[in-house]
PDB file of N, CA and C in Angstrom:
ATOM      1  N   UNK A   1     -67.108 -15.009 -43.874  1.00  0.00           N
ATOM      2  CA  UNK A   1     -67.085 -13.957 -42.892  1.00  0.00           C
ATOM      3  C   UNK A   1     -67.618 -14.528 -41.584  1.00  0.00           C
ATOM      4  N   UNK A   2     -67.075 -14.411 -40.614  1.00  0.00           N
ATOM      5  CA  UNK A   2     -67.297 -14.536 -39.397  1.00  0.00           C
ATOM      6  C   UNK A   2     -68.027 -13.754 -38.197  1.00  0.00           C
ATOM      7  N   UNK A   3     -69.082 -14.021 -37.820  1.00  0.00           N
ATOM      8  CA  UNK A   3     -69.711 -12.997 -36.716  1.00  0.00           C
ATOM      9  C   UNK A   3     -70.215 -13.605 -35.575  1.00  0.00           C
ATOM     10  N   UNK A   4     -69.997 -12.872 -34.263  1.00  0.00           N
ATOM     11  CA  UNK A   4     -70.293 -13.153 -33.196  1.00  0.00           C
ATOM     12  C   UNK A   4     -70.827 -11.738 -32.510  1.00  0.00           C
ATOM     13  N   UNK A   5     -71.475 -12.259 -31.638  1.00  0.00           N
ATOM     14  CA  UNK A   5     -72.190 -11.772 -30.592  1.00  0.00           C
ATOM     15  C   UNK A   5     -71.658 -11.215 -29.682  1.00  0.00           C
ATOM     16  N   UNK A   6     -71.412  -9.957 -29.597  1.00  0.00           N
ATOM     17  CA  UNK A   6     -70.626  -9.747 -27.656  1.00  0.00           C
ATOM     18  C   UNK A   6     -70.958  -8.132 -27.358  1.00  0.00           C
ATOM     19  N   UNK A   7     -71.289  -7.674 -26.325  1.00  0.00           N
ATOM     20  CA  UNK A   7     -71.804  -6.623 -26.167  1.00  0.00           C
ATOM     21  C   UNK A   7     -70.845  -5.244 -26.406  1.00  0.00           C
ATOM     22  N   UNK A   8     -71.402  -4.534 -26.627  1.00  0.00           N
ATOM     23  CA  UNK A   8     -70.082  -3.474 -26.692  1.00  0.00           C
ATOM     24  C   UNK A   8     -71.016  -1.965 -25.932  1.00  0.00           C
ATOM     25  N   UNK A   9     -69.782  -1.397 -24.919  1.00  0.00           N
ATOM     26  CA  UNK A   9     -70.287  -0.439 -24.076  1.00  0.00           C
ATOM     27  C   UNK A   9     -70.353   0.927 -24.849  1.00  0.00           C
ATOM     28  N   UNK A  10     -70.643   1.779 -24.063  1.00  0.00           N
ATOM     29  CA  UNK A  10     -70.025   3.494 -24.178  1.00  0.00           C
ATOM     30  C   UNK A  10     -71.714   3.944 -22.985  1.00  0.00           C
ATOM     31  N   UNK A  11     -70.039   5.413 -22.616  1.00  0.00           N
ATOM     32  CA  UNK A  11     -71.166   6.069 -21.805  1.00  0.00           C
ATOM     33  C   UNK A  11     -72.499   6.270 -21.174  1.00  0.00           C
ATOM     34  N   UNK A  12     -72.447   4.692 -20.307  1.00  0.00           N
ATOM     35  CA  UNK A  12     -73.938   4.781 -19.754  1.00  0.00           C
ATOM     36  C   UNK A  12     -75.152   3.646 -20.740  1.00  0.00           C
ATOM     37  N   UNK A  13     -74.206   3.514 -21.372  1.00  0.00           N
ATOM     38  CA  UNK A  13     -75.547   2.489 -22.323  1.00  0.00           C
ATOM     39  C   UNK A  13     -74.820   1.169 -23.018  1.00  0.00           C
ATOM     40  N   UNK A  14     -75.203   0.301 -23.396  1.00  0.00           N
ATOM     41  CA  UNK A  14     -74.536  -1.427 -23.609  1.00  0.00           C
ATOM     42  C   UNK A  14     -75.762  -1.321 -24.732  1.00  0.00           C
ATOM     43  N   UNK A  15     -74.829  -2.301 -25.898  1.00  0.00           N
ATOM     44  CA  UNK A  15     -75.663  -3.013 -27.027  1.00  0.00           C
ATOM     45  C   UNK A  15     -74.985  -4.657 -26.747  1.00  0.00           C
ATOM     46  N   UNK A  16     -75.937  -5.321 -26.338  1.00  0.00           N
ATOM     47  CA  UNK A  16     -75.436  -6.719 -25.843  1.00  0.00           C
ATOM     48  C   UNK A  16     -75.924  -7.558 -27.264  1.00  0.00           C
ATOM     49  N   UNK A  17     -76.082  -6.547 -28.342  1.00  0.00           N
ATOM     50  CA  UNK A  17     -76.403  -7.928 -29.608  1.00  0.00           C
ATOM     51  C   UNK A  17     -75.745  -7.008 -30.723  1.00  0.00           C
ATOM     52  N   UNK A  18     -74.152  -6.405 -30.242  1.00  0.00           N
ATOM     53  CA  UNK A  18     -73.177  -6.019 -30.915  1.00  0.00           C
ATOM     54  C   UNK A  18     -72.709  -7.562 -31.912  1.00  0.00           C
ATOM     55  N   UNK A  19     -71.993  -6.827 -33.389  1.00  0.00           N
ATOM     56  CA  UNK A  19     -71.444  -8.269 -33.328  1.00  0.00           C
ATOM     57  C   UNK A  19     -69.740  -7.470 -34.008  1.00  0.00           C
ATOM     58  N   UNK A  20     -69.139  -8.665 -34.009  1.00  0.00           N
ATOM     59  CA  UNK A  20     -67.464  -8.681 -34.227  1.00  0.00           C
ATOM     60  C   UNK A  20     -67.351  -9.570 -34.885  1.00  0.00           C
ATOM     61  N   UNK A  21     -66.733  -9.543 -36.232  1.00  0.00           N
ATOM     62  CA  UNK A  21     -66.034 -10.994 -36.515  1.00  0.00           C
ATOM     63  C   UNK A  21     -64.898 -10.430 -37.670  1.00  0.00           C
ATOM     64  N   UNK A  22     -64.307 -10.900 -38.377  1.00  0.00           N
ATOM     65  CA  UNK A  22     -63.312 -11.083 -39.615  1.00  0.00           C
ATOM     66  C   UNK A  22     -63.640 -11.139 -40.790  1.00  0.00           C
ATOM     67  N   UNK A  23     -63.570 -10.239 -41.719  1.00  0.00           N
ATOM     68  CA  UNK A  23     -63.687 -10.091 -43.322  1.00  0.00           C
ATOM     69  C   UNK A  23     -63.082 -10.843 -43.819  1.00  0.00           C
ATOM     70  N   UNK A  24     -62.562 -11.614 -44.431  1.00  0.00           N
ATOM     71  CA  UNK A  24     -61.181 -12.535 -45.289  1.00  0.00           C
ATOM     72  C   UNK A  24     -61.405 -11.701 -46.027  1.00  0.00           C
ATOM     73  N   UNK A  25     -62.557 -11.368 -47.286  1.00  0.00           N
ATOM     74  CA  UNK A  25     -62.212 -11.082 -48.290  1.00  0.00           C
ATOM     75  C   UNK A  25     -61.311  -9.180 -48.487  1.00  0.00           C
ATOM     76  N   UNK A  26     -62.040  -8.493 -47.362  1.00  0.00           N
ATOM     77  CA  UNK A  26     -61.361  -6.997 -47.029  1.00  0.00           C
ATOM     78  C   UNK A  26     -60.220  -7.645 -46.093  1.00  0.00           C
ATOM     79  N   UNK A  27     -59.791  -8.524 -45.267  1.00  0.00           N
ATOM     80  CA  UNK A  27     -58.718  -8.471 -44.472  1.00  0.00           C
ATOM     81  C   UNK A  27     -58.661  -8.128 -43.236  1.00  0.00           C
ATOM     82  N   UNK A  28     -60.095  -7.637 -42.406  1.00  0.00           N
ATOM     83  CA  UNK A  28     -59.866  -6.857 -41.519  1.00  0.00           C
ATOM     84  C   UNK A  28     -60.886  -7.844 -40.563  1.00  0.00           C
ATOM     85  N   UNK A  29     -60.452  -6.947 -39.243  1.00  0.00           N
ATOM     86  CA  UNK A  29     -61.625  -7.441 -37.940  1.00  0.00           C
ATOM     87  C   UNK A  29     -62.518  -6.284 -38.728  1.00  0.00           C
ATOM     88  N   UNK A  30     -63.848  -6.491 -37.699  1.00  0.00           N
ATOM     89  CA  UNK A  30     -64.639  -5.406 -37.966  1.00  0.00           C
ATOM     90  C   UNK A  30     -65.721  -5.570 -36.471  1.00  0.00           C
ATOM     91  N   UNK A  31     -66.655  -4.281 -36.874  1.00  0.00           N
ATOM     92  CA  UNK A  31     -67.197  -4.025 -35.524  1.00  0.00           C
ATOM     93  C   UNK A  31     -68.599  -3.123 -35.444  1.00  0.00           C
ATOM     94  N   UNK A  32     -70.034  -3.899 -35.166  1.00  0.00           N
ATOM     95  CA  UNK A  32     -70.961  -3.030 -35.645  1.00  0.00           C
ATOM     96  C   UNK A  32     -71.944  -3.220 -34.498  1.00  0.00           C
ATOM     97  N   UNK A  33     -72.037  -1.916 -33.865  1.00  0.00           N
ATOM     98  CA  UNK A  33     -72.929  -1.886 -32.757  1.00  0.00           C
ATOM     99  C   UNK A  33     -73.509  -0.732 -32.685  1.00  0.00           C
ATOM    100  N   UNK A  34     -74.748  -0.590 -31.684  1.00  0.00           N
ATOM    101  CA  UNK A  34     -75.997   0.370 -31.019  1.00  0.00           C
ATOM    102  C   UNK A  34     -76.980   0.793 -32.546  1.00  0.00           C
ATOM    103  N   UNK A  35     -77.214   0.015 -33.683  1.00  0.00           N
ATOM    104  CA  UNK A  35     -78.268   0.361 -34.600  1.00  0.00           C
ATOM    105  C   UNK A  35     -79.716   0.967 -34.406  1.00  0.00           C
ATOM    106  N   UNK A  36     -79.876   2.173 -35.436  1.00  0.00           N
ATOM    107  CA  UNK A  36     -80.768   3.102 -35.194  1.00  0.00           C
ATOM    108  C   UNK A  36     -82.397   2.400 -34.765  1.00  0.00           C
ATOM    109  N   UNK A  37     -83.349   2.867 -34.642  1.00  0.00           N
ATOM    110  CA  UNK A  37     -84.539   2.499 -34.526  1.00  0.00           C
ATOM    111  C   UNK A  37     -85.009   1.328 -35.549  1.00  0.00           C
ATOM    112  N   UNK A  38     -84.838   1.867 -36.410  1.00  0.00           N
ATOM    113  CA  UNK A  38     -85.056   1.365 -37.697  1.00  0.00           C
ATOM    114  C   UNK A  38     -84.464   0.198 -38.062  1.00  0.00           C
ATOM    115  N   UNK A  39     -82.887   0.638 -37.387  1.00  0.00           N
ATOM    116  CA  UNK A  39     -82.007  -0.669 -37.602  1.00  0.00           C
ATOM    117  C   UNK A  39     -81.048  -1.104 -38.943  1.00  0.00           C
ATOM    118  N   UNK A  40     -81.309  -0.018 -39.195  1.00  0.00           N
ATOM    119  CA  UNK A  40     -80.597   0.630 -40.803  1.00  0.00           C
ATOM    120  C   UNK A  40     -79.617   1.376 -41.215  1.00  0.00           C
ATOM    121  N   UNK A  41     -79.381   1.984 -39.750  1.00  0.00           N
ATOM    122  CA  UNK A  41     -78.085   2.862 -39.736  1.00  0.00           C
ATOM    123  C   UNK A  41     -77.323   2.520 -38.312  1.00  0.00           C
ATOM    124  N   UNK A  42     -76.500   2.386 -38.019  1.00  0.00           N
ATOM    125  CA  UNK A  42     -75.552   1.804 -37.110  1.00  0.00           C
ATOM    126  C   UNK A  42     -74.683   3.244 -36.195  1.00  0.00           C
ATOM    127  N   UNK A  43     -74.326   3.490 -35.026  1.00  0.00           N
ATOM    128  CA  UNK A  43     -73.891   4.403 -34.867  1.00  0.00           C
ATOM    129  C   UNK A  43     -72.101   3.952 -34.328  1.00  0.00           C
ATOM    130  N   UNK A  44     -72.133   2.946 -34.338  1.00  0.00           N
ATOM    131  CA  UNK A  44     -70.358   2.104 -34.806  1.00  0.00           C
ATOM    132  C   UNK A  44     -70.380   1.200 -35.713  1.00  0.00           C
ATOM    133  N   UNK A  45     -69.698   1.672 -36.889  1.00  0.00           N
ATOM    134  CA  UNK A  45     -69.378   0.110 -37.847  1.00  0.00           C
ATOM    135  C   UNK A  45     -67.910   0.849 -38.267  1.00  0.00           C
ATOM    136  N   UNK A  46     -67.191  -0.064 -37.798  1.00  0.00           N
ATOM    137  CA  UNK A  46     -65.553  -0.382 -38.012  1.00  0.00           C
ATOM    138  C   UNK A  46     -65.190  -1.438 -38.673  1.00  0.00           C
ATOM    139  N   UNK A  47     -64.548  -1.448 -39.662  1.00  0.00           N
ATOM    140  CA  UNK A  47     -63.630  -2.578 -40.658  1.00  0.00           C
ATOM    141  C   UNK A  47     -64.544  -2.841 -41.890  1.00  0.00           C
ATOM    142  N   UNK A  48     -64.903  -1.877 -42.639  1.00  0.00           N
ATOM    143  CA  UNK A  48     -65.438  -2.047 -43.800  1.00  0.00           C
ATOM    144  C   UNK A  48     -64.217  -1.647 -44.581  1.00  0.00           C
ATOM    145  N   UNK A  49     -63.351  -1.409 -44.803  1.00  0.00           N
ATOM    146  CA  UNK A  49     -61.896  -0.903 -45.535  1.00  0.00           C
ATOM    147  C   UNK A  49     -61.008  -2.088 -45.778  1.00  0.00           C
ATOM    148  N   UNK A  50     -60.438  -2.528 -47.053  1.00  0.00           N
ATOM    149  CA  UNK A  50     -59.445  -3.416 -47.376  1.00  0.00           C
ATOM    150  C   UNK A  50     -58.500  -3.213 -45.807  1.00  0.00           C
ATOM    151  N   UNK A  51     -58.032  -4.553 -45.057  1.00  0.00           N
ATOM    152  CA  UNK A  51     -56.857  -3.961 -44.292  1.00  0.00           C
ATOM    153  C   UNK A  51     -56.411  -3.165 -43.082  1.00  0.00           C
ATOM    154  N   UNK A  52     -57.979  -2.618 -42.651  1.00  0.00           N
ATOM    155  CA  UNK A  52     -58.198  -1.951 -41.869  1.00  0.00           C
ATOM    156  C   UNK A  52     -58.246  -2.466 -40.439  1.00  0.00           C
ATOM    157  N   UNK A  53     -58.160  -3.306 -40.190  1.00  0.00           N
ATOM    158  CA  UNK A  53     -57.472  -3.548 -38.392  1.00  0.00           C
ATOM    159  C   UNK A  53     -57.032  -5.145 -38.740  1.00  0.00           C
ATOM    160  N   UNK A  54     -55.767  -5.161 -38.765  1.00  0.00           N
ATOM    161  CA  UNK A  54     -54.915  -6.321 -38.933  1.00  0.00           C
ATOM    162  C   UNK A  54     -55.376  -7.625 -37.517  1.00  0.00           C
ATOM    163  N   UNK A  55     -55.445  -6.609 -36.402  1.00  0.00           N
ATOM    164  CA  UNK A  55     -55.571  -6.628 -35.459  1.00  0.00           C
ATOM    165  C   UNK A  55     -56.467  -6.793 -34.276  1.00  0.00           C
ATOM    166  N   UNK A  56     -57.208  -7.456 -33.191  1.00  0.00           N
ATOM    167  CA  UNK A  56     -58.467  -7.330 -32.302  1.00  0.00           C
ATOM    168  C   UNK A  56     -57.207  -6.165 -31.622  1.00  0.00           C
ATOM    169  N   UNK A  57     -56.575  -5.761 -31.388  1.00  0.00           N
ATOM    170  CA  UNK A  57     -55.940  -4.509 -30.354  1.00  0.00           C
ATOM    171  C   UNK A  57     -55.992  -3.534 -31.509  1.00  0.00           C
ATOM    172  N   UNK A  58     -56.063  -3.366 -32.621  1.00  0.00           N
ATOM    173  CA  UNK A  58     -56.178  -2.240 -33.164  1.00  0.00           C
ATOM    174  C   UNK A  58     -57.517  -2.096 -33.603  1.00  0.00           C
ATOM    175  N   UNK A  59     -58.409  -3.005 -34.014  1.00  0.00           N
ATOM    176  CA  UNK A  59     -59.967  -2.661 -33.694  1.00  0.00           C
ATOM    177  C   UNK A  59     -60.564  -1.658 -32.468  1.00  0.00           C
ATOM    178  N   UNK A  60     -59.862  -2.437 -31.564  1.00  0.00           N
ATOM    179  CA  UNK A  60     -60.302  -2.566 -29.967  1.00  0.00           C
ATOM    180  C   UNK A  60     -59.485  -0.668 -29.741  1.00  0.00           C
ATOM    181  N   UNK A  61     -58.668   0.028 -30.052  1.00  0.00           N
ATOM    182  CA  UNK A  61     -57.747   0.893 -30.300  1.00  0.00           C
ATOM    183  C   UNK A  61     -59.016   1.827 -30.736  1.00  0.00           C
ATOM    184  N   UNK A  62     -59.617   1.588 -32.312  1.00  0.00           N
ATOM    185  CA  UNK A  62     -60.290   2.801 -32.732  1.00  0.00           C
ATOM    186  C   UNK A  62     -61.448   2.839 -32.284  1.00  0.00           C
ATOM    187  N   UNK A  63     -61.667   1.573 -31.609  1.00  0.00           N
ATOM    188  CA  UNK A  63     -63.383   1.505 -30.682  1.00  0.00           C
ATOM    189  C   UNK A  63     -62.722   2.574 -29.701  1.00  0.00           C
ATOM    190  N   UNK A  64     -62.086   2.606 -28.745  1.00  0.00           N
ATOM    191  CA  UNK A  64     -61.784   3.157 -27.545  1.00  0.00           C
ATOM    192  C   UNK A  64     -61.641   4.803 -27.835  1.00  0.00           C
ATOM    193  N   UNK A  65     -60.940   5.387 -29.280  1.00  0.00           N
ATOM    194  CA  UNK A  65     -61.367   6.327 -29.722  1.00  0.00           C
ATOM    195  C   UNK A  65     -62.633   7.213 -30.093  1.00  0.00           C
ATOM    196  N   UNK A  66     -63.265   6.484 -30.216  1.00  0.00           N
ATOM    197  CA  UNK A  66     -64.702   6.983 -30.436  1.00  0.00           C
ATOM    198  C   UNK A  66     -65.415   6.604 -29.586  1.00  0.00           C
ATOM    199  N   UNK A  67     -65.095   6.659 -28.543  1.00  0.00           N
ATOM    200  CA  UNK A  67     -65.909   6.335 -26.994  1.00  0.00           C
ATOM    201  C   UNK A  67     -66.834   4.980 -26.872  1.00  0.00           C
ATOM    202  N   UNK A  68     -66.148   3.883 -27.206  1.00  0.00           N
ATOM    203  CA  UNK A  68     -66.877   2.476 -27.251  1.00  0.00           C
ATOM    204  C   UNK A  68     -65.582   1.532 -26.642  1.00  0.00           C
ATOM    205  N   UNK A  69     -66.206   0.396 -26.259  1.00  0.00           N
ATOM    206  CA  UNK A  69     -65.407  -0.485 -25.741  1.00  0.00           C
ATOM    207  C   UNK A  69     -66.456  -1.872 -25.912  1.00  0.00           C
ATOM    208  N   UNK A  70     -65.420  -3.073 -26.123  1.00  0.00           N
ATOM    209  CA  UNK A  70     -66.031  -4.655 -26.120  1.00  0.00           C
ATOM    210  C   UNK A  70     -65.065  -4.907 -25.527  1.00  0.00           C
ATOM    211  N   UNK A  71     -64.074  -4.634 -24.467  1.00  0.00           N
ATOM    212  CA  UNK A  71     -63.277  -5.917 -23.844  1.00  0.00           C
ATOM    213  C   UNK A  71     -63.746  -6.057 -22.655  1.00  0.00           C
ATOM    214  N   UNK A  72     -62.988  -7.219 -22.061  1.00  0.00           N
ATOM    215  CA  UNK A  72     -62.817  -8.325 -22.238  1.00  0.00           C
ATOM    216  C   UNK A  72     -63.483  -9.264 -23.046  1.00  0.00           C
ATOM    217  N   UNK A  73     -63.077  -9.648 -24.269  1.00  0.00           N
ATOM    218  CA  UNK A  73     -64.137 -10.765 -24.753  1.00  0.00           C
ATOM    219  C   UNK A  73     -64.043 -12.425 -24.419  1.00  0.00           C
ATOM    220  N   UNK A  74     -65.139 -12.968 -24.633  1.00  0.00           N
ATOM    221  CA  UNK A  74     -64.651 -13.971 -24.226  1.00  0.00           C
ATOM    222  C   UNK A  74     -63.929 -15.023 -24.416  1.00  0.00           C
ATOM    223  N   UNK A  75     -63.134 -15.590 -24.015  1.00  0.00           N
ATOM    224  CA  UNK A  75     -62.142 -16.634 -24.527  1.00  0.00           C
ATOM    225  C   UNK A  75     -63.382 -17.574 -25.734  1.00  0.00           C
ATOM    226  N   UNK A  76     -63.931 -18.051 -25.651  1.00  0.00           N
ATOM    227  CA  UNK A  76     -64.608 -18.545 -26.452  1.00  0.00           C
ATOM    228  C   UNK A  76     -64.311 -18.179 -28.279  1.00  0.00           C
ATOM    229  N   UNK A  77     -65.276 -16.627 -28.346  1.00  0.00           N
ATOM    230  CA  UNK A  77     -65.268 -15.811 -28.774  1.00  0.00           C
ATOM    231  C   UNK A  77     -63.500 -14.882 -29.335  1.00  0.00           C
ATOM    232  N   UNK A  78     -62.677 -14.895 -28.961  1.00  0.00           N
ATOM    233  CA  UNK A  78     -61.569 -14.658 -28.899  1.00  0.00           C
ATOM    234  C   UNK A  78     -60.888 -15.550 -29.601  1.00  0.00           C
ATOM    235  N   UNK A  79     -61.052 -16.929 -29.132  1.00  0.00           N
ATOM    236  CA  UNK A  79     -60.547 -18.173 -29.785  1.00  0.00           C
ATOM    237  C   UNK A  79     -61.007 -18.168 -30.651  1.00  0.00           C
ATOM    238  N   UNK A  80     -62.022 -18.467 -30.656  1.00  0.00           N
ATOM    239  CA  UNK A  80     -63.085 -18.491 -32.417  1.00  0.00           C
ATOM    240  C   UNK A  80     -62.003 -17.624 -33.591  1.00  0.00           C
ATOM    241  N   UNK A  81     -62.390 -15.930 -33.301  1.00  0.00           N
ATOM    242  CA  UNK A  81     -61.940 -14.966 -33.700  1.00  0.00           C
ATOM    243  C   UNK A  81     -60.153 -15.613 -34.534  1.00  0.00           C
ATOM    244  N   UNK A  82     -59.529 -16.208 -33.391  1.00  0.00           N
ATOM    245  CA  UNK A  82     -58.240 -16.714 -33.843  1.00  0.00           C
ATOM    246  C   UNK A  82     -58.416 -17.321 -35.425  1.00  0.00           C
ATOM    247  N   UNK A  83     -59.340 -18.407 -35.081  1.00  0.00           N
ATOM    248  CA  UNK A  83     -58.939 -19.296 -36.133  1.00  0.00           C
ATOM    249  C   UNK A  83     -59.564 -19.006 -37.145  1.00  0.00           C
ATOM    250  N   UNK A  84     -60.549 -18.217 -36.883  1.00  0.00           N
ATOM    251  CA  UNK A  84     -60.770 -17.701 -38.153  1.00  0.00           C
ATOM    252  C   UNK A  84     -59.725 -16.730 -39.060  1.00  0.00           C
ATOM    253  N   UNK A  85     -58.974 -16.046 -38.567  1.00  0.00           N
ATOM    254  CA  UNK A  85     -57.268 -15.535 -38.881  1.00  0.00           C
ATOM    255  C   UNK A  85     -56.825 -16.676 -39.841  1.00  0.00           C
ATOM    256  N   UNK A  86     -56.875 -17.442 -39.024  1.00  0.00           N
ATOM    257  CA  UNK A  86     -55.447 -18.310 -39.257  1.00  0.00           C
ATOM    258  C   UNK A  86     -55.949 -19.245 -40.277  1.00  0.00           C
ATOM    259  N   UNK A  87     -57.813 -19.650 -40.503  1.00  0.00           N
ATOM    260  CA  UNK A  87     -58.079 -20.119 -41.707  1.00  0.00           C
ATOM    261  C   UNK A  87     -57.857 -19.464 -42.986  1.00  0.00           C
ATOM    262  N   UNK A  88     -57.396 -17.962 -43.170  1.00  0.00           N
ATOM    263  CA  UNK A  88     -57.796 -17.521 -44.023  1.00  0.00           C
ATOM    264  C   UNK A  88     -56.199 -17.328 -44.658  1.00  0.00           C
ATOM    265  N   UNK A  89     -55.121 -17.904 -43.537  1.00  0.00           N
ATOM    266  CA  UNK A  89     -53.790 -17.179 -43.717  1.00  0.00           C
ATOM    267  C   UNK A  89     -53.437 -17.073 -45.166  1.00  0.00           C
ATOM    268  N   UNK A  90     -53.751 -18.597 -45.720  1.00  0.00           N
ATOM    269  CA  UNK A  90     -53.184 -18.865 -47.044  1.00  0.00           C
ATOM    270  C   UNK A  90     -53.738 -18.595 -47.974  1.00  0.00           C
ATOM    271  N   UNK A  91     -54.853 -18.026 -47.846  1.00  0.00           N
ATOM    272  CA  UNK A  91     -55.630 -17.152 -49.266  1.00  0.00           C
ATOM    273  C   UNK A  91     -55.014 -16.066 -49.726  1.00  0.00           C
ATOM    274  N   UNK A  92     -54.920 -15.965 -50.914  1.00  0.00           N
ATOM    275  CA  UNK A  92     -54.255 -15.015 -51.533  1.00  0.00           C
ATOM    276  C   UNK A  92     -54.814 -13.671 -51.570  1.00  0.00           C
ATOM    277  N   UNK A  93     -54.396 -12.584 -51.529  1.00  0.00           N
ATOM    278  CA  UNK A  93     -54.941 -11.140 -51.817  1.00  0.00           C
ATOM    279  C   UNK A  93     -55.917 -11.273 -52.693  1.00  0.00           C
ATOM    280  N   UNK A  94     -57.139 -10.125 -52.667  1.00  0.00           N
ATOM    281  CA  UNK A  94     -58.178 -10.084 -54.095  1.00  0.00           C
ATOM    282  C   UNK A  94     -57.132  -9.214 -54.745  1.00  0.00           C
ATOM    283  N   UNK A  95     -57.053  -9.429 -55.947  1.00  0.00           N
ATOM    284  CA  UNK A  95     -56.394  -8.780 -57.208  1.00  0.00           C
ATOM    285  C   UNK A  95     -56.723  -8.486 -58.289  1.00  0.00           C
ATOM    286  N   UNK A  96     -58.049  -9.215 -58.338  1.00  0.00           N
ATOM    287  CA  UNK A  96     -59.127  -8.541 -60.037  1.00  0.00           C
ATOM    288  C   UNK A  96     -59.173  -7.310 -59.991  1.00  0.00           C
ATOM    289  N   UNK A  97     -59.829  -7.207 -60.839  1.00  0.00           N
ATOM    290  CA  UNK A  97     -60.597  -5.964 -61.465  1.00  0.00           C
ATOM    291  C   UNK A  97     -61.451  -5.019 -60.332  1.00  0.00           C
ATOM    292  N   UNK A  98     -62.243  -5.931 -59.641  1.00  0.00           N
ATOM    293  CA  UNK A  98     -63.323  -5.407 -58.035  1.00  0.00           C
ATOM    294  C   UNK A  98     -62.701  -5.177 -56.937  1.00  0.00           C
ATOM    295  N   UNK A  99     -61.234  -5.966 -57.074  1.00  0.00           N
ATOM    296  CA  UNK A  99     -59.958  -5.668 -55.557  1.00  0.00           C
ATOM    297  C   UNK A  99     -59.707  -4.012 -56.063  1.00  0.00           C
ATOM    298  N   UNK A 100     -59.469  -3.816 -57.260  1.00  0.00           N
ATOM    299  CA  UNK A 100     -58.927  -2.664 -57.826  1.00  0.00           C
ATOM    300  C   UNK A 100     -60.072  -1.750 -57.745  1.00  0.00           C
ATOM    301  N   UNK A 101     -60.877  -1.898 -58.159  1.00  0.00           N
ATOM    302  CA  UNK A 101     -62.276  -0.268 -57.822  1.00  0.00           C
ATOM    303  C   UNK A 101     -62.460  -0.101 -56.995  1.00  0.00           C
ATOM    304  N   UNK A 102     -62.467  -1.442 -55.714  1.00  0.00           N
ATOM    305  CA  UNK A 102     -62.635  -0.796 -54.097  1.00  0.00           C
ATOM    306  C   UNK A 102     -61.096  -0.532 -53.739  1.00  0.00           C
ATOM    307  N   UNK A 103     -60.147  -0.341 -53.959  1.00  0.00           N
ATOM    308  CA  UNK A 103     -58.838   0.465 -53.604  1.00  0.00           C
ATOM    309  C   UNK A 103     -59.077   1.902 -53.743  1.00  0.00           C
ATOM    310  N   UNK A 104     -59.583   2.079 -54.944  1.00  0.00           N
ATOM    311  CA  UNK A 104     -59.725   3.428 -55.603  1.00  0.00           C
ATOM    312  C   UNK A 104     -60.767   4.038 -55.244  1.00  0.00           C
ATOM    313  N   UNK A 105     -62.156   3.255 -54.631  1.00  0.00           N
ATOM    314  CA  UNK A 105     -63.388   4.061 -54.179  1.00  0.00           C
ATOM    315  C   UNK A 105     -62.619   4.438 -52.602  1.00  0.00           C
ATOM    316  N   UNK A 106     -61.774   3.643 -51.788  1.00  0.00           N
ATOM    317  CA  UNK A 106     -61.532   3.860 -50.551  1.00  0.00           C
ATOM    318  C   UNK A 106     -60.664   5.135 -50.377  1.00  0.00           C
ATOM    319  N   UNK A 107     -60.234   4.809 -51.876  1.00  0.00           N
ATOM    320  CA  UNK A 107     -58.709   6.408 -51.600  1.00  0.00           C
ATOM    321  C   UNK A 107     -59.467   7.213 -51.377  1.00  0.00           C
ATOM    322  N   UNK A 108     -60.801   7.775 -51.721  1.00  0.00           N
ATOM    323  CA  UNK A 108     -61.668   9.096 -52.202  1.00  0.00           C
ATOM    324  C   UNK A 108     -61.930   9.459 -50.908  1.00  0.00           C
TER     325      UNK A 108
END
């Protein structure tokens, strides 16, 4: 799993130690920023779901829905983001037994 650092906005306030990176094993980008006091509860976490943003524009899509934003990121960061994609191209789907209970806990 891959994580980086990059700030992510909304209304008047910045978490500049947001992070973003790529699941291989769920498939997805993901996205977890502005954590509670405590630091235990998060008030954005996106891409915990098998499959769930194929995409940095469809991440970047349901951030903008729920009143958050991280773009522009940085080419650095962006690049990174790439190859981490593209390391994972040829791994095969999870298909055990644990691919199968988190399908079925996600349907619920």
């Amino acid at each position: 799993m891959s994580r980086y650092t990059i700030t992510v906005t909304a209304s008047h306030r910045a978490d500049p130690d947001a992070v973003i990176g790529y699941d291989p094993p769920l498939r997805t980008f993901f996205l977890q920023a502005f954590p509670d006091e405590s630091g235990d509860d998060l008030a954005l976490w996106l891409g915990a779901s098998d499959c769930e943003y194929a995409t940095l524009d469809a991440l970047h899509a349901a951030a903008l829905a729920r009143g958050y934003d991280f773009m522009p990121l940085a080419d650095n960061v962006a690049a990174r983001l790439a190859a981490d994609v593209a390391a994972e191209a040829d791994r095969p789907p999870h298909d055990g037994p644990l691919a199968a209970l988190l399908r079925h806990l996600q349907s619920k």
